[in-house]
C-alpha atoms as a PDB file:
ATOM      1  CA  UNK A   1      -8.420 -21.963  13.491  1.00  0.00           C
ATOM      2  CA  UNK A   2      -7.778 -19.876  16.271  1.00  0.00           C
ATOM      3  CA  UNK A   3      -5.209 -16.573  16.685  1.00  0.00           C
ATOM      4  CA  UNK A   4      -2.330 -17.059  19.183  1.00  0.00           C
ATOM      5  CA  UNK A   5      -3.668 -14.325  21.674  1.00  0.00           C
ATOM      6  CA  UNK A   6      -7.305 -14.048  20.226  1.00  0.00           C
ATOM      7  CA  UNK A   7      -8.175 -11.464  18.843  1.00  0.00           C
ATOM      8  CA  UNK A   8      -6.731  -8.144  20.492  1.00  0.00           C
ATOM      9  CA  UNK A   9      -3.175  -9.568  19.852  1.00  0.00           C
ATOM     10  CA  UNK A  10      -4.609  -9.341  15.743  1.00  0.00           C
ATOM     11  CA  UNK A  11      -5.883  -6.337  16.443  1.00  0.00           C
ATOM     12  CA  UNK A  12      -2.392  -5.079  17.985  1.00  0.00           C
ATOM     13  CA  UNK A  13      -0.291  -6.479  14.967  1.00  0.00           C
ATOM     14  CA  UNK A  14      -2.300  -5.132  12.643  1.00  0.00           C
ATOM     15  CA  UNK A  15      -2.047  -1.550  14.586  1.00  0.00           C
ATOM     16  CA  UNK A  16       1.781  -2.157  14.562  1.00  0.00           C
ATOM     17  CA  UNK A  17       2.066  -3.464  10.995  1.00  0.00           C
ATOM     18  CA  UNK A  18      -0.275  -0.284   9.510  1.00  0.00           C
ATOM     19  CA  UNK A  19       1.969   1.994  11.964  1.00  0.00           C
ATOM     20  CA  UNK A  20       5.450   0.522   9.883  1.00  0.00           C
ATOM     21  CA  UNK A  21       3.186   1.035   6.220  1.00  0.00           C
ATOM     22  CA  UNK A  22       2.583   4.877   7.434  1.00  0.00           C
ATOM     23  CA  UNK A  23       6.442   5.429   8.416  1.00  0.00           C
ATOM     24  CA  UNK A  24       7.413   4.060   4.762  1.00  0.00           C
ATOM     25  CA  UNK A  25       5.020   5.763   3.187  1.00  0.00           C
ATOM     26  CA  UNK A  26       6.686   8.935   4.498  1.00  0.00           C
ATOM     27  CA  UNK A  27      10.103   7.602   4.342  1.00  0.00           C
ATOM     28  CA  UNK A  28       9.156   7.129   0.218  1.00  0.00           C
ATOM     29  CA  UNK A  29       7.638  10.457  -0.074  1.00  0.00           C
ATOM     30  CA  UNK A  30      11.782  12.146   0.231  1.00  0.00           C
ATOM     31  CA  UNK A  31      12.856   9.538  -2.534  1.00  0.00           C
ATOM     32  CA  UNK A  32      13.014  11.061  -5.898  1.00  0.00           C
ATOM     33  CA  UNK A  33      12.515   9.592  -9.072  1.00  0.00           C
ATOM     34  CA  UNK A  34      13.777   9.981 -12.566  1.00  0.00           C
ATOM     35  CA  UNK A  35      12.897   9.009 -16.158  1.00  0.00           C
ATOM     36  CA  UNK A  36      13.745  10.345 -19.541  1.00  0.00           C
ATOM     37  CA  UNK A  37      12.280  10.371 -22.898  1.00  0.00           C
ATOM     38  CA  UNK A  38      13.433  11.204 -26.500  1.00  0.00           C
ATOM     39  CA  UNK A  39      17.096  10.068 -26.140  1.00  0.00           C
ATOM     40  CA  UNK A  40      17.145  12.172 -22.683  1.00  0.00           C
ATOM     41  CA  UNK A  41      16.733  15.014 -24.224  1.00  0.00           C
ATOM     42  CA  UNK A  42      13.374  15.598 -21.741  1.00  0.00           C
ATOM     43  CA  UNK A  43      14.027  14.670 -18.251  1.00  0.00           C
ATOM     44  CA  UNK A  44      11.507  14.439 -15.570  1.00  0.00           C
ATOM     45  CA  UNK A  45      11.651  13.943 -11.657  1.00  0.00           C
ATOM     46  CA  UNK A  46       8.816  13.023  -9.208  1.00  0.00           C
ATOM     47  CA  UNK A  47       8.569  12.818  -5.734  1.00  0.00           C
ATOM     48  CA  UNK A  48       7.658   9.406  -3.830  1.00  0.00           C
ATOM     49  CA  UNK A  49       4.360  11.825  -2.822  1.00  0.00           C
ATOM     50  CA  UNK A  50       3.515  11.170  -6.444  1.00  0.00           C
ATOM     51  CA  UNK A  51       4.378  15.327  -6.990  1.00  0.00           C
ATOM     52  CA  UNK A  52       6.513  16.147 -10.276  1.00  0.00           C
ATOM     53  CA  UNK A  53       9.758  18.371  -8.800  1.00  0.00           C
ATOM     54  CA  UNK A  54      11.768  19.544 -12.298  1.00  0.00           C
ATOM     55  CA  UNK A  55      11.564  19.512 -16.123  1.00  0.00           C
ATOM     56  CA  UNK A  56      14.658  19.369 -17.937  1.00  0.00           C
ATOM     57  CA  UNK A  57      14.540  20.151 -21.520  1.00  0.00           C
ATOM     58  CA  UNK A  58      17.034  20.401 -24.384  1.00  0.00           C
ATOM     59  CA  UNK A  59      17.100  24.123 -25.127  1.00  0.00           C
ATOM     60  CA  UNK A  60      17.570  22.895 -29.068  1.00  0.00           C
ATOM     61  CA  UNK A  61      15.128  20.217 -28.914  1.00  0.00           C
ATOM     62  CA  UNK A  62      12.241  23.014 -29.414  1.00  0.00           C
ATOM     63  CA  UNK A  63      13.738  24.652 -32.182  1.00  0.00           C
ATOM     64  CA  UNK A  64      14.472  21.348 -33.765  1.00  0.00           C
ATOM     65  CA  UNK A  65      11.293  19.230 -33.500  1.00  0.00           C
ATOM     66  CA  UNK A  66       8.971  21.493 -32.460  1.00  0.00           C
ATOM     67  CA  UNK A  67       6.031  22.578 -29.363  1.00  0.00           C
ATOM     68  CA  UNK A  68       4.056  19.433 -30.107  1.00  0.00           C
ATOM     69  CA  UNK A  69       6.728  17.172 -29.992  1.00  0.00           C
ATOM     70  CA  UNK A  70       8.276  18.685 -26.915  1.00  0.00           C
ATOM     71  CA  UNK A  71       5.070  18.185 -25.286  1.00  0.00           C
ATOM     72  CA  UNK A  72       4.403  15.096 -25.991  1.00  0.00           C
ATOM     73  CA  UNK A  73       8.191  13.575 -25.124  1.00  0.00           C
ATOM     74  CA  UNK A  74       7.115  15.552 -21.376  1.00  0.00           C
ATOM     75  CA  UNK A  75       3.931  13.705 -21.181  1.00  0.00           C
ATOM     76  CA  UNK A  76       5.883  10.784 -21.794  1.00  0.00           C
ATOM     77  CA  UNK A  77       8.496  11.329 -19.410  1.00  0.00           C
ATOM     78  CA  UNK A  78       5.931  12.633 -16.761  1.00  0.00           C
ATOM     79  CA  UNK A  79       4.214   8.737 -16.977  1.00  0.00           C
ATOM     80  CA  UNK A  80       7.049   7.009 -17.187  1.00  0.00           C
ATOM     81  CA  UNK A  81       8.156   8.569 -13.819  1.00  0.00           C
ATOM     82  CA  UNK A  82       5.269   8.563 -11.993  1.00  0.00           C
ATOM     83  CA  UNK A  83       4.552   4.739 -12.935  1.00  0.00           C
ATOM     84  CA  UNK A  84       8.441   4.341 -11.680  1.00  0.00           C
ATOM     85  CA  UNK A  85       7.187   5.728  -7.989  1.00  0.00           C
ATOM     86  CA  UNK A  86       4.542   4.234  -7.734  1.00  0.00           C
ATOM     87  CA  UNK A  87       5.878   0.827  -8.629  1.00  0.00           C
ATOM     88  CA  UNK A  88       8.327   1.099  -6.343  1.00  0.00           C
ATOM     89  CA  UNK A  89       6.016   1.942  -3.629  1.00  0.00           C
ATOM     90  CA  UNK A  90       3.944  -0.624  -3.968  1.00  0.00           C
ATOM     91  CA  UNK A  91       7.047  -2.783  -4.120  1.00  0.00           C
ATOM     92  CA  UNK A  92       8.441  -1.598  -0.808  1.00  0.00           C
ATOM     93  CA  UNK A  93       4.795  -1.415   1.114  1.00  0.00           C
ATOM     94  CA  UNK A  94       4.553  -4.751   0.115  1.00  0.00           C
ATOM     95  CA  UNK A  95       7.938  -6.002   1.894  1.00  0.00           C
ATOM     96  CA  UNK A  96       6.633  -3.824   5.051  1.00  0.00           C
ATOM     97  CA  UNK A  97       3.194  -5.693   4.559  1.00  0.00           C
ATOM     98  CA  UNK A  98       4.610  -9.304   3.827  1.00  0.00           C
ATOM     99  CA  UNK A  99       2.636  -9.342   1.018  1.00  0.00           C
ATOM    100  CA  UNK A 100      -0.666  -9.623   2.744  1.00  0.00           C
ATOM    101  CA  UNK A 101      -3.467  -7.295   1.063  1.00  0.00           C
ATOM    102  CA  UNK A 102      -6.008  -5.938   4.068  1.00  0.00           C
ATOM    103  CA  UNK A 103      -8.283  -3.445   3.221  1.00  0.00           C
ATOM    104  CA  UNK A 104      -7.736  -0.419   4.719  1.00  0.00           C
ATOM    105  CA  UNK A 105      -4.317  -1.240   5.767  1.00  0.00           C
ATOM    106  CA  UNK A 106      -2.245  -0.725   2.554  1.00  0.00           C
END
């Protein structure tokens, strides 16, 4: 099997296609992402650079079910967010990359 333009035209598509991954990858990093957990009564938001932005919690969620609880319904929320970004990423790198898995590329 040989490569229509050997192997510098590879070379160059790969260049081009890891040059469209990198523009994503920053065009992701704006998005923000949002999940909830305990009824959304905790809120959490994350960047598409994988960074948590805000916490939003109940003001009478403390007072009602307590430190422990409020912690763990953040820790929740936190992973459920975070798993939401980076799904999508992977989602949309993987349009950019039709799919194709090269190391060092995505």
């Amino acid at each position: 099997m040989s490569i229509r333009g050997g192997m510098n035209e590879f070379m160059r598509q790969a260049a081009r296609m890891q040059r469209r991954i990198e523009k994503r990858r920053e065009e992701l990093k704006e998005e923000t992402f949002e999940e909830s957990a305990g009824n959304d009564r905790v809120k959490v938001k994350v960047s598409g650079a994988l960074e948590i932005t805000a916490i939003e919690v109940d003001p009478g969620l403390l007072e009602e079910e307590g430190l422990e609880m409020v912690q763990d319904l953040i820790v929740a929320a936190s992973n459920a967010a975070l798993a939401r970004a980076r799904e999508t990423i992977d989602k949309e790198i993987e349009k950019v990359s039709a799919g194709l898995k090269i190391p060092g590329l995505v």
